[in-house]
Protein backbone atom coordinates (compact mmCIF):
# COMPACT_ATOMS: atom_id res chain seq x y z
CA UNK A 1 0.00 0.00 0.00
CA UNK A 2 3.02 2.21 -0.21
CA UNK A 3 2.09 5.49 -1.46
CA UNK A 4 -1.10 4.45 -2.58
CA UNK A 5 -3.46 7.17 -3.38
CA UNK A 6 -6.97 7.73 -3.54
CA UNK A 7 -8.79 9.12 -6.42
CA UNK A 8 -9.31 12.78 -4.68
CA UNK A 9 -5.42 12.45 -4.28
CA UNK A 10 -4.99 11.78 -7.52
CA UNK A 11 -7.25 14.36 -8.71
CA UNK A 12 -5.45 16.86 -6.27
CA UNK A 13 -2.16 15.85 -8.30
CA UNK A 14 -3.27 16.46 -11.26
CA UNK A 15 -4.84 19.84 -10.33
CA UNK A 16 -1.51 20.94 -9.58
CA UNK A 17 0.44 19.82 -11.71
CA UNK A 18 -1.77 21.78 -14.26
CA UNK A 19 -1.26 24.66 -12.29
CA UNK A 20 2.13 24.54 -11.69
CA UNK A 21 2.72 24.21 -16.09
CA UNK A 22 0.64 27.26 -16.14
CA UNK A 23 2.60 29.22 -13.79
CA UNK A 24 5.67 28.09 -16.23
CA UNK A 25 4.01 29.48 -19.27
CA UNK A 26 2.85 32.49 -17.47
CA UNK A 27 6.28 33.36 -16.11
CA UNK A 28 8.24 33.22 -19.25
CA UNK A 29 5.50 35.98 -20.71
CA UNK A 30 5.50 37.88 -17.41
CA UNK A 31 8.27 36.80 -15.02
CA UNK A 32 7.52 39.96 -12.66
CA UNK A 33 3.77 38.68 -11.58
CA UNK A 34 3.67 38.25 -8.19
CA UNK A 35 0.70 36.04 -8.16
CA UNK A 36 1.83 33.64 -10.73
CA UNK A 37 5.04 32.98 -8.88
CA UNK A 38 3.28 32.35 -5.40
CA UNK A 39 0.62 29.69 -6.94
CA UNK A 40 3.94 28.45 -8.83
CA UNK A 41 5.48 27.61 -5.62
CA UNK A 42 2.23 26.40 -3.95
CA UNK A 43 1.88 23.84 -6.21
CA UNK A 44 5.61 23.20 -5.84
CA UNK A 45 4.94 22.74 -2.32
CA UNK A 46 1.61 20.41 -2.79
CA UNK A 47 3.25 18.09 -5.13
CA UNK A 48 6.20 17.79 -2.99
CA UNK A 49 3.80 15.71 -0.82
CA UNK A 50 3.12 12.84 -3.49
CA UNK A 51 7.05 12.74 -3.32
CA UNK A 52 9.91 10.58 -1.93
CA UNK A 53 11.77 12.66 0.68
CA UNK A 54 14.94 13.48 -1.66
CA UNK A 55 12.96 14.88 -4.52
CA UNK A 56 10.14 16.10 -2.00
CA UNK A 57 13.23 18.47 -0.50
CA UNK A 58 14.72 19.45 -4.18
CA UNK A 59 11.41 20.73 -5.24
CA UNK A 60 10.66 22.44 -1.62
CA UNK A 61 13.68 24.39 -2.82
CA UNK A 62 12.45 24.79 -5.73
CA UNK A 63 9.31 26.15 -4.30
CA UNK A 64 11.05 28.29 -1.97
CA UNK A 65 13.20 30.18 -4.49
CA UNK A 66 9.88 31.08 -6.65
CA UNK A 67 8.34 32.33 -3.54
CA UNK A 68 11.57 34.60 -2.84
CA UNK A 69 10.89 35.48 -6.53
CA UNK A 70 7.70 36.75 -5.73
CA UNK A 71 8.29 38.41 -2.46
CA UNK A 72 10.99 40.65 -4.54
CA UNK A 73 7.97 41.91 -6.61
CA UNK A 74 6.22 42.18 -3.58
CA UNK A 75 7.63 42.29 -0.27
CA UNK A 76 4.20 42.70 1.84
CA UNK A 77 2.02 40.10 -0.31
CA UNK A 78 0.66 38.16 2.47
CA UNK A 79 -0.14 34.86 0.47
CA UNK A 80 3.08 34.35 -0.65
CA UNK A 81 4.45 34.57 3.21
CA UNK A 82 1.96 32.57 3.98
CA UNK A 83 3.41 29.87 1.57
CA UNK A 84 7.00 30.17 2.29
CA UNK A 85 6.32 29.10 5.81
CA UNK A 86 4.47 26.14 4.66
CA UNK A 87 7.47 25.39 2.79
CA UNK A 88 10.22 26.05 5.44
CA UNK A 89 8.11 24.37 7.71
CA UNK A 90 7.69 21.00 5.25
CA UNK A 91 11.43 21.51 4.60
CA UNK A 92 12.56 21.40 7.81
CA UNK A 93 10.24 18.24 8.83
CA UNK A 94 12.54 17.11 5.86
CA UNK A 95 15.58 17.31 7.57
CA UNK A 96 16.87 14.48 10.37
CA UNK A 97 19.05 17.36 12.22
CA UNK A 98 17.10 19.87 14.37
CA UNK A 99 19.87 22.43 14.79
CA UNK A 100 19.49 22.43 10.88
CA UNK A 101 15.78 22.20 11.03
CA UNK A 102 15.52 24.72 13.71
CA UNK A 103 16.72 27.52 11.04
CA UNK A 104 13.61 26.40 8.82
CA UNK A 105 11.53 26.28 11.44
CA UNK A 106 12.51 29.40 12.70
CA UNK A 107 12.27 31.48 9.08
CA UNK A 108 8.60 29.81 8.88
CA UNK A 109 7.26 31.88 11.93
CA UNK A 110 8.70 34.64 11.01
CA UNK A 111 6.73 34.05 7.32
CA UNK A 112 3.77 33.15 9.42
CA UNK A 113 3.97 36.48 11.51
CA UNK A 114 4.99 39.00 8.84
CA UNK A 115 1.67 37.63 6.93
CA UNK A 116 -0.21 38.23 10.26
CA UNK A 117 0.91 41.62 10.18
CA UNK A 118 -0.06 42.28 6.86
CA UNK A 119 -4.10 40.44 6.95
CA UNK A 120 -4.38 40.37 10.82
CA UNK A 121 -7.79 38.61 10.64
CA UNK A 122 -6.75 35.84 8.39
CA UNK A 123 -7.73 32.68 10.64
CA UNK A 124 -5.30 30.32 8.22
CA UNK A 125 -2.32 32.67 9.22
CA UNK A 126 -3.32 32.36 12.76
CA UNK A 127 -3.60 28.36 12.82
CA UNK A 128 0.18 27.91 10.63
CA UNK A 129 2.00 30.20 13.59
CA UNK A 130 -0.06 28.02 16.25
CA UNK A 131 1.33 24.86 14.31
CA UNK A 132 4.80 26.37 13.76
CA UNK A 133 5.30 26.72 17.58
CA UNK A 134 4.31 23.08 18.14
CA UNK A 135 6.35 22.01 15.16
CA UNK A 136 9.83 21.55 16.41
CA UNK A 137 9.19 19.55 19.57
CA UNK A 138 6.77 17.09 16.69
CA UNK A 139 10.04 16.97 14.90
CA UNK A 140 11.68 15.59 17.59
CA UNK A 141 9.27 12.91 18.40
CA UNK A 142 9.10 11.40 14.69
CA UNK A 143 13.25 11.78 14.27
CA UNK A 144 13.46 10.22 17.86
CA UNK A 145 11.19 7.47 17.27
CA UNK A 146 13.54 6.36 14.19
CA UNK A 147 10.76 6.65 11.83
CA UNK A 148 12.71 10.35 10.59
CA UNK A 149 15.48 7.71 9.17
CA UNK A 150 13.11 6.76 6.46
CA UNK A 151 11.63 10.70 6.10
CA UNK A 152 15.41 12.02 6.03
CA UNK A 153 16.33 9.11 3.41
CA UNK A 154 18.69 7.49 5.84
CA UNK A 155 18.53 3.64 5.84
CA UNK A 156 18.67 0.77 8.49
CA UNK A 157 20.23 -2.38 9.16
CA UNK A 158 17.15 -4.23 10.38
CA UNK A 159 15.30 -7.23 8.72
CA UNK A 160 13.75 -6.65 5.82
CA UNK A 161 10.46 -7.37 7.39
CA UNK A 162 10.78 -4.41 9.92
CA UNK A 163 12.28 -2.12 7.17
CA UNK A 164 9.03 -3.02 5.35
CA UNK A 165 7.10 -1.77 8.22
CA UNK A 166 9.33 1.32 9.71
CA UNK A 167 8.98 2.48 5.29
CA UNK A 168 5.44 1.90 5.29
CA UNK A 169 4.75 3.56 8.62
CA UNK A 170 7.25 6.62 7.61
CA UNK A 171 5.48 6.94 4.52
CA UNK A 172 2.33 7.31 5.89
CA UNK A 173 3.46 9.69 8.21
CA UNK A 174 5.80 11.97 5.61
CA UNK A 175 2.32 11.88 4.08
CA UNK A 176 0.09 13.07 7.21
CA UNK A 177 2.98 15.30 8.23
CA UNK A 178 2.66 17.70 4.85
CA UNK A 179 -0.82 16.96 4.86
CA UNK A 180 -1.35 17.76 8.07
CA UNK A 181 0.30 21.35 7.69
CA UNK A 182 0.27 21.68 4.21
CA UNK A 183 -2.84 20.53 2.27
CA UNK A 184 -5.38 20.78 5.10
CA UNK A 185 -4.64 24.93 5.38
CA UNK A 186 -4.03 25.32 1.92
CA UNK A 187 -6.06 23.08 -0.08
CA UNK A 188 -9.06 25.62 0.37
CA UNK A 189 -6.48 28.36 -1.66
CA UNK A 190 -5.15 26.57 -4.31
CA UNK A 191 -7.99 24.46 -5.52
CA UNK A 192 -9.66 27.96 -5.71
CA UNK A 193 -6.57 29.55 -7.75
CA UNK A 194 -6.39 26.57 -9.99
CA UNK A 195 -9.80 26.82 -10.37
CA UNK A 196 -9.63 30.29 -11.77
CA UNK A 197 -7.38 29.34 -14.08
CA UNK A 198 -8.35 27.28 -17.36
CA UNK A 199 -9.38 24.11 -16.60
CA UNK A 200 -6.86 20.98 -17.63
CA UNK A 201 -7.35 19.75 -21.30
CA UNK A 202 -9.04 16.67 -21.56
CA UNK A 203 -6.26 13.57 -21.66
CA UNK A 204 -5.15 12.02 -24.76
């Protein structure tokens, strides 16, 4: 059952993967809109979930250098601060060592607080800083409970029977993990960008 998905998942994929080729196509005929750089990286961000944890971190950084992108255009936009602590947050539950995590975690309430600042009432903003305060010490349980070994890439020496189960367990929880911060705050935004863009064409 190893990352099995569902058909909602599966639609979800395909949703943004169709945005994020849009955004592509959009930037190279306007590589200064704001907008189309932060749904770029949101969808980025959202497929790094379907993932394996060393791609999953490549196209976090991916994700996080469009939203940088966008932030240049627009310092204050309070969307795209919004995503680049989902993504610092998802990187750093990416990464085994929490002194190195702890920087991630650290630039994601900061993203979190600067896009308080900027929509004060925003309820989403309000949940991601309450999540990014829990976050570390979560960290610390998964990477402590050896089940980070799979989510960092790292490999063990056990039976193959256990590593069968410790992978299938880890993989379940990479997946609740993102989806926990990730698509459950988010999914609300992007399915409604996506949707406001032109809908996929139909498959071949």
């Amino acid at each position: 059952m190893d990352m099995e998905f569902s058909q909602n998942d599966f639609d979800r994929l395909l949703l943004f993967e169709h945005t994020r080729k849009t955004a592509e196509l959009n930037y190279a005929a306007n590589p200064l809109d704001a907008d189309n750089l932060t749904k770029w990286g949101g969808a980025l961000i959202e497929l790094s979930a379907f993932q394996d944890p060393r791609e999953s971190k490549k196209m976090i950084d991916d994700a996080i250098s469009k939203l940088d992108e966008a932030l240049l255009v627009n310092p204050t936009k309070h969307d795209t601060l919004w995503c680049l602590g989902n993504a610092h947050t998802s990187y750093a539950f990416l990464t085994p060592d929490i002194a190195a995590a702890m920087v991630n975690f650290d630039i994601a309430r900061e993203c979190f607080q600067r896009a308080i600042n900027e929509d004060p009432d925003n309820e989403t903003y309000k949940k991601s800083l309450e999540i990014a305060d829990k976050a570390p010490e979560l960290h610390m349980d998964i990477h402590k409970n050896g089940l980070g070994q799979m989510i960092g890439g790292g490999a063990s020496s056990t039976s193959s029977k256990t590593k069968e189960s410790a992978k299938q367990k880890s993989s379940d929880l990479k997946y609740d993990i993102l989806g926990w911060i990730i698509l459950a705050a988010g999914i609300v935004t992007w399915v409604g960008m996506a949707k406001s863009q032109v809908p996929p064409p139909p498959s071949r």
